[in-house]
Protein backbone atom coordinates (compact mmCIF):
# COMPACT_ATOMS: atom_id res chain seq x y z
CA UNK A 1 68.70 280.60 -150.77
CA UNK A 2 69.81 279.45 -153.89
CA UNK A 3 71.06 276.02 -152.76
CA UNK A 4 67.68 275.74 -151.13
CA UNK A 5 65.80 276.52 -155.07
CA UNK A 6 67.62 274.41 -156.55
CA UNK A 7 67.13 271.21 -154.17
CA UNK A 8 63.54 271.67 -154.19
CA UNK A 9 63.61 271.88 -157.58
CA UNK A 10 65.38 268.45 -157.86
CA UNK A 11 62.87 267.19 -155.93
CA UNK A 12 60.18 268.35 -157.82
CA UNK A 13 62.01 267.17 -160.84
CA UNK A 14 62.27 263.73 -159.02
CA UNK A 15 58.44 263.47 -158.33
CA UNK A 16 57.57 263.88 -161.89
CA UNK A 17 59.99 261.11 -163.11
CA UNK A 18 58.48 258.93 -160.32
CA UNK A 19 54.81 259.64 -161.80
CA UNK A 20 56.06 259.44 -165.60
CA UNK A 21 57.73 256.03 -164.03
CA UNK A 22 54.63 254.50 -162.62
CA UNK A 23 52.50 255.77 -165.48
CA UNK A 24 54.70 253.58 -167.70
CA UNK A 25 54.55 250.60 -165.51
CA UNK A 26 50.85 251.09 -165.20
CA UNK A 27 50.58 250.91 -169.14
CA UNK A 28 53.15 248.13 -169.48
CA UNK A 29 51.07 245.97 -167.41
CA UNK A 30 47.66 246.90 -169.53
CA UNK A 31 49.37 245.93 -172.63
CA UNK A 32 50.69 242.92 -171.41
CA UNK A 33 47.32 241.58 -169.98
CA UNK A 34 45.49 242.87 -173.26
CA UNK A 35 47.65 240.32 -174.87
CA UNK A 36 48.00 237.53 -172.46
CA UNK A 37 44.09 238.10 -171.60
CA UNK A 38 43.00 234.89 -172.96
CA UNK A 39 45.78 232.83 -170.76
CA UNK A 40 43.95 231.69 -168.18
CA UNK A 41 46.67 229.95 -166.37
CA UNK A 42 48.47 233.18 -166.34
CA UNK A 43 45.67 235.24 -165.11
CA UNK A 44 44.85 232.79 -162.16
CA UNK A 45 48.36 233.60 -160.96
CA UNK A 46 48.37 237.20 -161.66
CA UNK A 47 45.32 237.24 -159.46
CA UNK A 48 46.63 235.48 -156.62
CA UNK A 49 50.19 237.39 -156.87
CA UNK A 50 47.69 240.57 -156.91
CA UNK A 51 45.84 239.42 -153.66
CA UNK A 52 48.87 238.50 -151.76
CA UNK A 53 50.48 242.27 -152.86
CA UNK A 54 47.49 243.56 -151.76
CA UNK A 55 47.67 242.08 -148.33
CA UNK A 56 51.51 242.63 -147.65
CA UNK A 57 50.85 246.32 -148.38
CA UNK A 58 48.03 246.52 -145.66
CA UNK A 59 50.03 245.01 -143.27
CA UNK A 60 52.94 247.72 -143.98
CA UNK A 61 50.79 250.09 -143.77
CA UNK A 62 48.95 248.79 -140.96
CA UNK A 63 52.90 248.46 -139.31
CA UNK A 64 53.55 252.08 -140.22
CA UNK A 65 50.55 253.46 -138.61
CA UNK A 66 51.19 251.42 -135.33
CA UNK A 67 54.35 252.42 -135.02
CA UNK A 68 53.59 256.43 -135.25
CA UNK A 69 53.43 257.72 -131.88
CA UNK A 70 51.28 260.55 -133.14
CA UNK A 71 49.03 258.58 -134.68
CA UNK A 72 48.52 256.19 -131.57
CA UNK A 73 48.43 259.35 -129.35
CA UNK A 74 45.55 260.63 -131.68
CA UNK A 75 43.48 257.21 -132.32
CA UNK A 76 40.98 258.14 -129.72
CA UNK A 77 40.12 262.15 -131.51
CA UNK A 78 40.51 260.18 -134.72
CA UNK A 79 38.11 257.44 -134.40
CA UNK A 80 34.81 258.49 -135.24
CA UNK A 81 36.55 260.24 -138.03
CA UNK A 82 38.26 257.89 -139.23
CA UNK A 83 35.02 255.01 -138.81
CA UNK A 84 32.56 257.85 -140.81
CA UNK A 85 35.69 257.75 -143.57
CA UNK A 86 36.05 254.21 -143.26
CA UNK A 87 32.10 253.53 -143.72
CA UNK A 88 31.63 255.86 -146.40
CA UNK A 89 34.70 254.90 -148.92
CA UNK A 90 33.47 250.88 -148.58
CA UNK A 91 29.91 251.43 -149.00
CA UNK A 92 30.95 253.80 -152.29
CA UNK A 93 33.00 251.22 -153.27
CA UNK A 94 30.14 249.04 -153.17
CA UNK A 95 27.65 250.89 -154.59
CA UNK A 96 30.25 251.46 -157.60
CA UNK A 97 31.48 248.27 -158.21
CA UNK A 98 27.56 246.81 -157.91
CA UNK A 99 26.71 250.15 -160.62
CA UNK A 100 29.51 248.83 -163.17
CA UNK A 101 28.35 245.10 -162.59
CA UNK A 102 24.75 245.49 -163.50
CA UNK A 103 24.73 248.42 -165.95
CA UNK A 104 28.37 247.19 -167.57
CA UNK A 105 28.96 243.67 -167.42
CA UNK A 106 25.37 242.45 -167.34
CA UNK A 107 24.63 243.62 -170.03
CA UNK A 108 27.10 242.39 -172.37
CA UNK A 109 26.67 238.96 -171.28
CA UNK A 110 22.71 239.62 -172.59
């Protein structure tokens, strides 16, 4: 029992040095492009870097999922589910990033 405390613990322990880590990394990269904000050249490749990461991710993920038996075996319960979940984070995300557009960036450029 014990043995069993203390390796949870660990991995407890681990989990908050992985969110301390990417909290750091997160902030690293803020600083950095509050500086090098101004270099456009710079931030034309960040951006494409950013869009390829973005895509390589989806298609792990998209390679995880397939290859979850599980998952597959469930895809039919977990449609409509998953299409209402689908639907509703996009359109938010829309809706948002349209919000912060016209009420945010519009109106500094006034």
């Amino acid at each position: 029992l014990n043995s069993q405390m203390i390796s949870r613990n660990n991995n407890q322990y681990q989990g908050d040095l992985n969110g301390i880590n990417n909290a750091f990394f997160l902030l690293s990269g803020m600083l950095a492009g509050y500086f090098l904000r101004k270099k456009s050249s710079i931030m034309e490749f960040t951006d494409k870097v950013t869009t390829g990461a973005i895509c390589l991710l989806l298609f792990l993920l998209g390679l995880s999922v397939g290859g979850n038996e599980i998952i597959i075996r469930s895809i039919a319960k977990l449609g409509i589910q998953a299409f209402v979940l689908t639907a509703g984070a996009v359109s938010g995300s829309v809706f948002l990033s349209y919000f912060v557009y016209v009420y945010i960036f519009r109106r500094k450029g006034e």
